[in-house]
Protein backbone atom coordinates (compact mmCIF):
# COMPACT_ATOMS: atom_id res chain seq x y z
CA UNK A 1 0.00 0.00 0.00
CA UNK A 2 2.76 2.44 0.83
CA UNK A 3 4.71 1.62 -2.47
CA UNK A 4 1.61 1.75 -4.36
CA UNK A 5 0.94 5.75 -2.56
CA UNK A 6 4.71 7.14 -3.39
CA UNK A 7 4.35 5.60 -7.10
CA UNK A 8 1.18 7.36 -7.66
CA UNK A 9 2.87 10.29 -5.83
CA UNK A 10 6.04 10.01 -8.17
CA UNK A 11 3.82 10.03 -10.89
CA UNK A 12 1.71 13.26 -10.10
CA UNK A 13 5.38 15.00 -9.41
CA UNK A 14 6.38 13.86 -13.34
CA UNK A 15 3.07 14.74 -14.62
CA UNK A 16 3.67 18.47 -12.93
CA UNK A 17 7.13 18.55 -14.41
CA UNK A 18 6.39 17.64 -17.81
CA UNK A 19 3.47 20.70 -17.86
CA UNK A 20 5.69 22.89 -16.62
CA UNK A 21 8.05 22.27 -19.18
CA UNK A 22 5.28 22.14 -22.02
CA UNK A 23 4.06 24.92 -20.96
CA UNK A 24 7.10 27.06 -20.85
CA UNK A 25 7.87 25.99 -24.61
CA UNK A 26 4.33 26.81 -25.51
CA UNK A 27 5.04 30.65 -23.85
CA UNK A 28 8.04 30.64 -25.22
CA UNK A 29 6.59 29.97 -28.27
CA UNK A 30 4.35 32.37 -28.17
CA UNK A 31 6.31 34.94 -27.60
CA UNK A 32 8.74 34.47 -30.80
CA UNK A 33 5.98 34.05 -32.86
CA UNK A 34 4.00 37.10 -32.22
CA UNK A 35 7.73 39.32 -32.07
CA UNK A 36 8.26 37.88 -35.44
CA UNK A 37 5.11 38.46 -36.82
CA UNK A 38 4.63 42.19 -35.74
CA UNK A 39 8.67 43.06 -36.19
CA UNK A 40 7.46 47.29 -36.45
CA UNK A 41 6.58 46.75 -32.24
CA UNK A 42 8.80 45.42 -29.68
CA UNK A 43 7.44 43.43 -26.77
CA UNK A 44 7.64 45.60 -23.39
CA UNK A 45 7.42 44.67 -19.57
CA UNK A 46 3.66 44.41 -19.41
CA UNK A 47 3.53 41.31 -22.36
CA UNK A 48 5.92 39.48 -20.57
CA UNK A 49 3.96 39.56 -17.38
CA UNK A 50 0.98 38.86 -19.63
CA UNK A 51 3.10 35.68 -20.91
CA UNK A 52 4.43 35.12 -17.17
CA UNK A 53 0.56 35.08 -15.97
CA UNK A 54 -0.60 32.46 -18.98
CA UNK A 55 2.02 30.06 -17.24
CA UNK A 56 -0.13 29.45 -14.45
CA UNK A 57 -3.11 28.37 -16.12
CA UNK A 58 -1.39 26.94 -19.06
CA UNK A 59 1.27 24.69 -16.62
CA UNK A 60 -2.53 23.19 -14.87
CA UNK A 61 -3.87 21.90 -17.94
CA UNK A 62 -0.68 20.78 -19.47
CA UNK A 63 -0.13 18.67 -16.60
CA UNK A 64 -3.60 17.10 -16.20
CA UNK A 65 -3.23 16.38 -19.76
CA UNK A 66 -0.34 14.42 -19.47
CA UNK A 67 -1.69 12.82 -16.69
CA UNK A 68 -4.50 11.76 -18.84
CA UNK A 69 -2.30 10.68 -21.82
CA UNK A 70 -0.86 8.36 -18.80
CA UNK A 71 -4.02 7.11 -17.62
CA UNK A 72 -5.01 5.92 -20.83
CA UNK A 73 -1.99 4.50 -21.89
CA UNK A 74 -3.23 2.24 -19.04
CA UNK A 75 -6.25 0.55 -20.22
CA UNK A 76 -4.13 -2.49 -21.67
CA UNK A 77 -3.42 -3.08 -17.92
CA UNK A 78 -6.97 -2.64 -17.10
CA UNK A 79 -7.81 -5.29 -20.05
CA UNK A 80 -5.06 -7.99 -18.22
CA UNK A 81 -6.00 -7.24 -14.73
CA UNK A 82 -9.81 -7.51 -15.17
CA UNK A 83 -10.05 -9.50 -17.66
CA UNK A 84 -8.88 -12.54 -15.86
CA UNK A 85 -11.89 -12.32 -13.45
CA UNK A 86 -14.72 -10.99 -16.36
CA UNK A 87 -13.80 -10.66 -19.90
CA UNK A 88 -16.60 -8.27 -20.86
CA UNK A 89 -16.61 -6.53 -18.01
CA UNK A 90 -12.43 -5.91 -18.75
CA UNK A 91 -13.92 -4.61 -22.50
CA UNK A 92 -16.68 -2.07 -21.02
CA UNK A 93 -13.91 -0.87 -18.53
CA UNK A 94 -11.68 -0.32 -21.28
CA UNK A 95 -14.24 1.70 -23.36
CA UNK A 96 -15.33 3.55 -20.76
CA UNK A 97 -12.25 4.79 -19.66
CA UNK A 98 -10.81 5.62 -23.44
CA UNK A 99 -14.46 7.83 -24.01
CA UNK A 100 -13.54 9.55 -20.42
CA UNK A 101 -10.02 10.47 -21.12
CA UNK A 102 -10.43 10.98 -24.97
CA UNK A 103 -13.78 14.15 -23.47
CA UNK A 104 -11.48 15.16 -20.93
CA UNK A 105 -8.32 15.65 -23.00
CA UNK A 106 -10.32 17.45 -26.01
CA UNK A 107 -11.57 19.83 -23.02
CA UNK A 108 -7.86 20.23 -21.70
CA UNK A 109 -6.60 21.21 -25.25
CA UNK A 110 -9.85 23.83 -25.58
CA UNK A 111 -8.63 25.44 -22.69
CA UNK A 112 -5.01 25.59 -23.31
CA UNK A 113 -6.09 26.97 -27.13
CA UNK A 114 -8.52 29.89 -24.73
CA UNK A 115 -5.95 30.72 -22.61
CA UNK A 116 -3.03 31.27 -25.57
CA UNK A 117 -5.47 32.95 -27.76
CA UNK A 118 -6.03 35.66 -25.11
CA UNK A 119 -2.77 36.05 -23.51
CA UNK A 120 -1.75 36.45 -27.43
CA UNK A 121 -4.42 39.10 -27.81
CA UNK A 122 -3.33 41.00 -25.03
CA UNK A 123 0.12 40.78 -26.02
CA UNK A 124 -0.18 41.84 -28.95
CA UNK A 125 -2.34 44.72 -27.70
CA UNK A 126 0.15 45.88 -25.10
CA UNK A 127 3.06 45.78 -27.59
CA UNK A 128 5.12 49.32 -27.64
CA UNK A 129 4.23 50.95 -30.78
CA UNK A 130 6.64 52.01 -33.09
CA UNK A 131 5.51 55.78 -33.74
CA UNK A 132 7.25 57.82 -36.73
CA UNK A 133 7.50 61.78 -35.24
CA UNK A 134 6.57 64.19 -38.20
CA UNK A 135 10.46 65.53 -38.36
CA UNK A 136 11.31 61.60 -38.96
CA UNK A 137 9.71 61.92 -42.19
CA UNK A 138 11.82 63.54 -45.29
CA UNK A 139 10.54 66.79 -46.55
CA UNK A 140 8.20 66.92 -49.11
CA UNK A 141 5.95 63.96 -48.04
CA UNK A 142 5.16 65.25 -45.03
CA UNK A 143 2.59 68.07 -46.79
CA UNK A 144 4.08 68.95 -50.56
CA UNK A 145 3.57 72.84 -48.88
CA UNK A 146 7.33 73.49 -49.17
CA UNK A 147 6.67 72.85 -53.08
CA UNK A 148 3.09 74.12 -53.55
CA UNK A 149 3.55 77.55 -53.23
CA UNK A 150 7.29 79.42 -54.41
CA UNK A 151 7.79 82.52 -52.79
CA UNK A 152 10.58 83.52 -54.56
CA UNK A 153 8.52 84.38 -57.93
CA UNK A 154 6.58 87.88 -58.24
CA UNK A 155 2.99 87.67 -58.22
CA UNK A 156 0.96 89.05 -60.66
């Protein structure tokens, strides 16, 4: 009983390490891909606490989803144990669990894919813009004025 509680505990603790690390590829990810989409705007303080925030939820459901992946990589066991004592009830078992996992990992991966589209939004939306200053622009585009009107010719 006691090995059986620090494997399951050993588990969890790989389960939490692999999300972490998922997760902080996923942000990193992120990051580079909305930088080198938008190259005018540079990323600034607040979108990497935007990106430091998406961690949390992002490193939760990356690690019950791994946990899940493990769970059902699991039901051949179930088949072997159970099915020595009732061979359909081994197969319904089996089933049952692969439907469970398959929902709750589709519902894992819906909201990772929430929480990455809006810390991306907001990213994106707290970028520093790149702003051109009037003097920045070479004469003559700025109004044509300078070339409109010559001063230096006499009126009539």
């Amino acid at each position: 009983m006691h090995k059986l509680f620090i494997g399951d505990l050993i588990d969890t603790m790989e389960n939490i390490e692999y999300g972490i690390i998922i997760a902080i590829v996923i942000d990193v990810l992120l990051l580079l891909i909305i930088a080198s989409i938008n190259t005018k705007n540079k990323l600034n303080v607040l979108s990497y606490i935007i990106a430091g925030v998406l961690l949390v939820p992002l490193t939760f459901q990356m690690s019950r989803l791994i946990g899940a992946c493990n769970i059902s990589s699991t039901t051949s066991a179930i088949n072997d144990i159970v099915g020595k004592v009732s061979p359909t009830l081994s197969k319904y078992m089996a089933s049952a669990t692969n439907n469970d996992i398959g929902w709750f990992v589709f519902r894992r991966v819906m909201w990772s894919l929430l929480f990455i589209g809006i810390a991306g939004f907001c990213i994106y939306a707290t970028m520093d813009r790149k702003r051109t200053r009037i003097h920045d622009i070479p004469t003559g585009v700025q109004t044509g004025r300078k070339y409109i009107s010559n001063t230096s010719r006499k009126r009539r």
